[in-house]
C-alpha atoms as a PDB file:
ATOM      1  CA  UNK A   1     -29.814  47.875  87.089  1.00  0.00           C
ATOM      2  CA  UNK A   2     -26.499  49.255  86.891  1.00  0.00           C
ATOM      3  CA  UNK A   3     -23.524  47.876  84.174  1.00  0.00           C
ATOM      4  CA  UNK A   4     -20.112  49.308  83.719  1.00  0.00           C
ATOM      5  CA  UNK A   5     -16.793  47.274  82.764  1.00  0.00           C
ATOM      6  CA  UNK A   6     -14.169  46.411  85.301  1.00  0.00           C
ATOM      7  CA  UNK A   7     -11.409  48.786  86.031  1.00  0.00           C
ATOM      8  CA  UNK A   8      -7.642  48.038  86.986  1.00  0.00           C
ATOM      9  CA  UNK A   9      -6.108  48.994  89.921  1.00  0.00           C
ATOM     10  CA  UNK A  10      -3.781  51.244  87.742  1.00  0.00           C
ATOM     11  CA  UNK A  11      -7.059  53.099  86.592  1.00  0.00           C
ATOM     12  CA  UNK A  12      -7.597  54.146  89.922  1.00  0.00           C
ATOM     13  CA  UNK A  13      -6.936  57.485  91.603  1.00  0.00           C
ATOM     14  CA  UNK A  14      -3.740  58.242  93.450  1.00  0.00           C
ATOM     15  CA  UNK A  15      -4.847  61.382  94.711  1.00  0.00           C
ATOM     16  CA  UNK A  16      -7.481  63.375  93.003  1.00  0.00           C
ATOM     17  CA  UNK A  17     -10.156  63.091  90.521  1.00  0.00           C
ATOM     18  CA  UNK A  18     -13.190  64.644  88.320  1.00  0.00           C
ATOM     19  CA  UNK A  19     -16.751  62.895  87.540  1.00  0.00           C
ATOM     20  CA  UNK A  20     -18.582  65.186  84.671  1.00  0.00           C
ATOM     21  CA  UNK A  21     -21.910  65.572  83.609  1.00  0.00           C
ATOM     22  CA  UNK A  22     -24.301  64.736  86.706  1.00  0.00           C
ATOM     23  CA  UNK A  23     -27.838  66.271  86.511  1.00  0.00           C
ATOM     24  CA  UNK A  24     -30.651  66.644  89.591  1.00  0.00           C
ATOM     25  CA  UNK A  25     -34.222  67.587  88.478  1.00  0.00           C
ATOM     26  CA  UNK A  26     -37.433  65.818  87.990  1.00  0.00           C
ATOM     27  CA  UNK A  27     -36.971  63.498  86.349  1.00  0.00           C
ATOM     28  CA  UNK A  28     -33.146  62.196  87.344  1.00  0.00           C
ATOM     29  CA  UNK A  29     -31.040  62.409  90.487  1.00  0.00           C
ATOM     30  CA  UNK A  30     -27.277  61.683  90.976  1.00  0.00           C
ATOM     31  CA  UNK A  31     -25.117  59.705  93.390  1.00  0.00           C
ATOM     32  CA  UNK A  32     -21.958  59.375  94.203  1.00  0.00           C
ATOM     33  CA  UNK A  33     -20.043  55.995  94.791  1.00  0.00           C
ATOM     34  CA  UNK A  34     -16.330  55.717  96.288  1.00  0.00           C
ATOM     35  CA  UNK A  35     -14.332  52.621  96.991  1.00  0.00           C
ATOM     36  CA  UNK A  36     -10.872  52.075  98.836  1.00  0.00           C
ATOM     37  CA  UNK A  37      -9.022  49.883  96.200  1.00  0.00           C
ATOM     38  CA  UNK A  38      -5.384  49.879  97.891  1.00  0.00           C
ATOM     39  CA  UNK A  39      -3.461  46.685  98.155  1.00  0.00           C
ATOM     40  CA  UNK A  40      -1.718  47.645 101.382  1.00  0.00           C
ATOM     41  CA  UNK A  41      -4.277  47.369 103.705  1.00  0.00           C
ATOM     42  CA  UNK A  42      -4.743  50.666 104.734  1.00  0.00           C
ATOM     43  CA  UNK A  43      -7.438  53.073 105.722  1.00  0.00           C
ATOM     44  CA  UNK A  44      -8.023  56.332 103.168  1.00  0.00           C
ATOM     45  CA  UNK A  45      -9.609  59.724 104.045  1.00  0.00           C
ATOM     46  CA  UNK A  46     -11.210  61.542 101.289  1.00  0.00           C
ATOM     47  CA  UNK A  47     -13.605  64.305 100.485  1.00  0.00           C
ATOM     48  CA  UNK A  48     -15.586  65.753  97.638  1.00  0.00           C
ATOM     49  CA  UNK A  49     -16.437  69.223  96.265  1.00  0.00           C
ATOM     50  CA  UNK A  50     -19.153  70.288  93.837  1.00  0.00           C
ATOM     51  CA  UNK A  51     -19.425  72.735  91.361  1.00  0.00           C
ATOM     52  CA  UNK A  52     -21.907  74.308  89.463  1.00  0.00           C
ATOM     53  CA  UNK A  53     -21.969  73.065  85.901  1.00  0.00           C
ATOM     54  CA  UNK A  54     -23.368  76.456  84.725  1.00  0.00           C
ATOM     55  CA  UNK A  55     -21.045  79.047  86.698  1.00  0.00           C
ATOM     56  CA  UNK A  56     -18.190  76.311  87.197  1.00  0.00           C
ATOM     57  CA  UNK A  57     -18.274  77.765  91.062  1.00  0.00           C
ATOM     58  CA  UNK A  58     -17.213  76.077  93.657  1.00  0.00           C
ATOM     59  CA  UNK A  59     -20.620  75.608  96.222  1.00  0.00           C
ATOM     60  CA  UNK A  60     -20.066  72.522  98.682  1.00  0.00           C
ATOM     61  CA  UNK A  61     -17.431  70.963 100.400  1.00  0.00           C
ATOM     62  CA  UNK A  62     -18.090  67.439 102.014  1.00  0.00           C
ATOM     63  CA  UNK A  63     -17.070  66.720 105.615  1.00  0.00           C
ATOM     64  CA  UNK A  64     -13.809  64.156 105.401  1.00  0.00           C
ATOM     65  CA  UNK A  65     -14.969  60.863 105.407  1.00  0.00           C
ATOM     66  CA  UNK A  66     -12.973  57.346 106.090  1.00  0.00           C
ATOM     67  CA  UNK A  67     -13.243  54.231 104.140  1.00  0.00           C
ATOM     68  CA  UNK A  68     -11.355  51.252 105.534  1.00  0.00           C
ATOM     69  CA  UNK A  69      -9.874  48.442 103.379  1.00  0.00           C
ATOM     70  CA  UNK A  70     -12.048  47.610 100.404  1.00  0.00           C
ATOM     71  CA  UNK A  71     -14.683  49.720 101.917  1.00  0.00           C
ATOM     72  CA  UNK A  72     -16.994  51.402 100.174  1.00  0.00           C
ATOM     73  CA  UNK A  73     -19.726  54.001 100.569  1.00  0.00           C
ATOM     74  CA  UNK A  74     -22.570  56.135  98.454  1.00  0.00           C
ATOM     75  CA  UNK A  75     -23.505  59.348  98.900  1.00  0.00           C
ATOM     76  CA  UNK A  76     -27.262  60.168  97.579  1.00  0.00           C
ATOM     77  CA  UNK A  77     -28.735  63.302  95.517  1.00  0.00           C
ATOM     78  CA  UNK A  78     -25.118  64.945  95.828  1.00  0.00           C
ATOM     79  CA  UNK A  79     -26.159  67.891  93.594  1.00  0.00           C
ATOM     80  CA  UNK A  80     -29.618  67.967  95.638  1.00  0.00           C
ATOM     81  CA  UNK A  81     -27.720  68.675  98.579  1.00  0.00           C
ATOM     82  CA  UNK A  82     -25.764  71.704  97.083  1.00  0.00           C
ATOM     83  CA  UNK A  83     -29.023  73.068  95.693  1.00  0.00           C
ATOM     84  CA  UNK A  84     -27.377  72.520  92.248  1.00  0.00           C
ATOM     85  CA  UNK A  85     -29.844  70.747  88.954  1.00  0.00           C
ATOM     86  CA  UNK A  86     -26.267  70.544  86.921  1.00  0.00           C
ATOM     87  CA  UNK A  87     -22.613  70.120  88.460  1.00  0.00           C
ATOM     88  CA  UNK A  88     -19.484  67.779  88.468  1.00  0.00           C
ATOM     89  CA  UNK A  89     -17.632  66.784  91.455  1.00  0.00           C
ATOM     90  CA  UNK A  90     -13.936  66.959  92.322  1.00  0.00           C
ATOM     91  CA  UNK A  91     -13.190  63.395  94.803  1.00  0.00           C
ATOM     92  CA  UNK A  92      -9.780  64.229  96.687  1.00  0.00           C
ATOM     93  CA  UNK A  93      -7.743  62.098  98.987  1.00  0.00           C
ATOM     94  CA  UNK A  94      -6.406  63.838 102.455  1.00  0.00           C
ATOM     95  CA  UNK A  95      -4.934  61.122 104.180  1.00  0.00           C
ATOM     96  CA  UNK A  96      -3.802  57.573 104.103  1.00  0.00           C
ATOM     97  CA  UNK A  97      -1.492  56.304 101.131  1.00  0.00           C
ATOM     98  CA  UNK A  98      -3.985  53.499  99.099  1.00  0.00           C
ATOM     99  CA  UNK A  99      -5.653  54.413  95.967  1.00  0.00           C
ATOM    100  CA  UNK A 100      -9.435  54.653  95.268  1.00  0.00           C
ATOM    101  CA  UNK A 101     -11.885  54.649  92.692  1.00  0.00           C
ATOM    102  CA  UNK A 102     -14.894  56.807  92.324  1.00  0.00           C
ATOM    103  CA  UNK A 103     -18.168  57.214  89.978  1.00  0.00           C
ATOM    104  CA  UNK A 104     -21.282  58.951  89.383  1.00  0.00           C
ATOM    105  CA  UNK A 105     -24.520  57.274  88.914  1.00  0.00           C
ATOM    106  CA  UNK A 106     -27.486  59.285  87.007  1.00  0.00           C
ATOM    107  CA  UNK A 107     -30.558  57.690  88.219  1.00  0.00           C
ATOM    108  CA  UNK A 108     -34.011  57.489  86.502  1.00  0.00           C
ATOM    109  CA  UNK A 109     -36.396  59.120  88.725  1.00  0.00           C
ATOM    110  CA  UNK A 110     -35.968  62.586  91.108  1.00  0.00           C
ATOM    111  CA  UNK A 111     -36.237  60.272  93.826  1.00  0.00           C
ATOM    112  CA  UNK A 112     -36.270  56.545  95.173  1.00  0.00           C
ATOM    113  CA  UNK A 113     -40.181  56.054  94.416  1.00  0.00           C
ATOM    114  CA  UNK A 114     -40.215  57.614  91.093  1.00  0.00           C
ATOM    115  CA  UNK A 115     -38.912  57.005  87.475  1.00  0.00           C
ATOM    116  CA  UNK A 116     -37.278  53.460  86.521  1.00  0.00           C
ATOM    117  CA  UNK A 117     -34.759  54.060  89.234  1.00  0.00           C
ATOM    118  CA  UNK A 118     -32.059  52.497  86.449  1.00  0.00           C
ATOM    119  CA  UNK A 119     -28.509  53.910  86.823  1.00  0.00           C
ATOM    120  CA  UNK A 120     -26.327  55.146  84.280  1.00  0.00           C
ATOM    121  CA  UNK A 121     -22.706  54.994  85.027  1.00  0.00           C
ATOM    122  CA  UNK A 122     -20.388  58.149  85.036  1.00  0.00           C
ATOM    123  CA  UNK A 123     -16.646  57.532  84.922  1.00  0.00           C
ATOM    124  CA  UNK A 124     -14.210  59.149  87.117  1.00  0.00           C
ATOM    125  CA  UNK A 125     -11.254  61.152  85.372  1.00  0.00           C
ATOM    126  CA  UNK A 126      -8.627  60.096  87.884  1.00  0.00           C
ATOM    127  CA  UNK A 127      -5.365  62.373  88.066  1.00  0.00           C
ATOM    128  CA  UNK A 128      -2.522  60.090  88.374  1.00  0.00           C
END
């Protein structure tokens, strides 16, 4: 399973911010979760980059993806899909005015049938 402590709406991202440290290779994979966590009501559009956590380049840009009100979504083997075994991700907001929260989660196992498939928890750095 997965554990991490509670975090406060003022914790949250306004706009921006940086998860650190993910790994892909074979024995781990990475994940990316986001959340809307606005009190308004309102719908957010957001999208992710990641770089390589060797050069520090720049190598994929999501397509913009929506999350309604208190929605929330996961996006598997994010440095897979850049061809990347070490990276961090940069989580930007490009429309709509609630906040959000995001994580990384390194998972035990290069895939969904291998490893322990336990989670550990990687903290956003949100940019107020």
């Amino acid at each position: 399973g997965l554990f991490y402590a509670g975090v406060s709406f003022l914790e949250s991202a306004v706009n921006e911010g940086w998860i650190f440290g993910l790994e892909q290779n074979s024995s781990t994979r990475s994940n990316l979760g986001v959340a809307n966590v606005g009190s308004t009501g309102g719908s957010i559009t957001l999208q992710y980059d990641v770089y390589d956590g060797t050069t520090g380049l720049k190598t994929f840009t999501s397509d913009p993806f929506m999350l309604g009100p208190g929605g929330w979504t996961q996006i598997n083997g994010v440095l897979a899909n850049a061809g990347l075994s070490k990276g961090y991700l940069h989580v930007r907001k490009i429309s709509g005015d609630e906040r959000f929260w995001a994580y990384g989660v390194i998972n035990d196992g290069a895939d969904s049938s291998s490893g322990t498939n336990d989670g550990s928890y990687v903290a956003l750095a949100a940019i107020q």
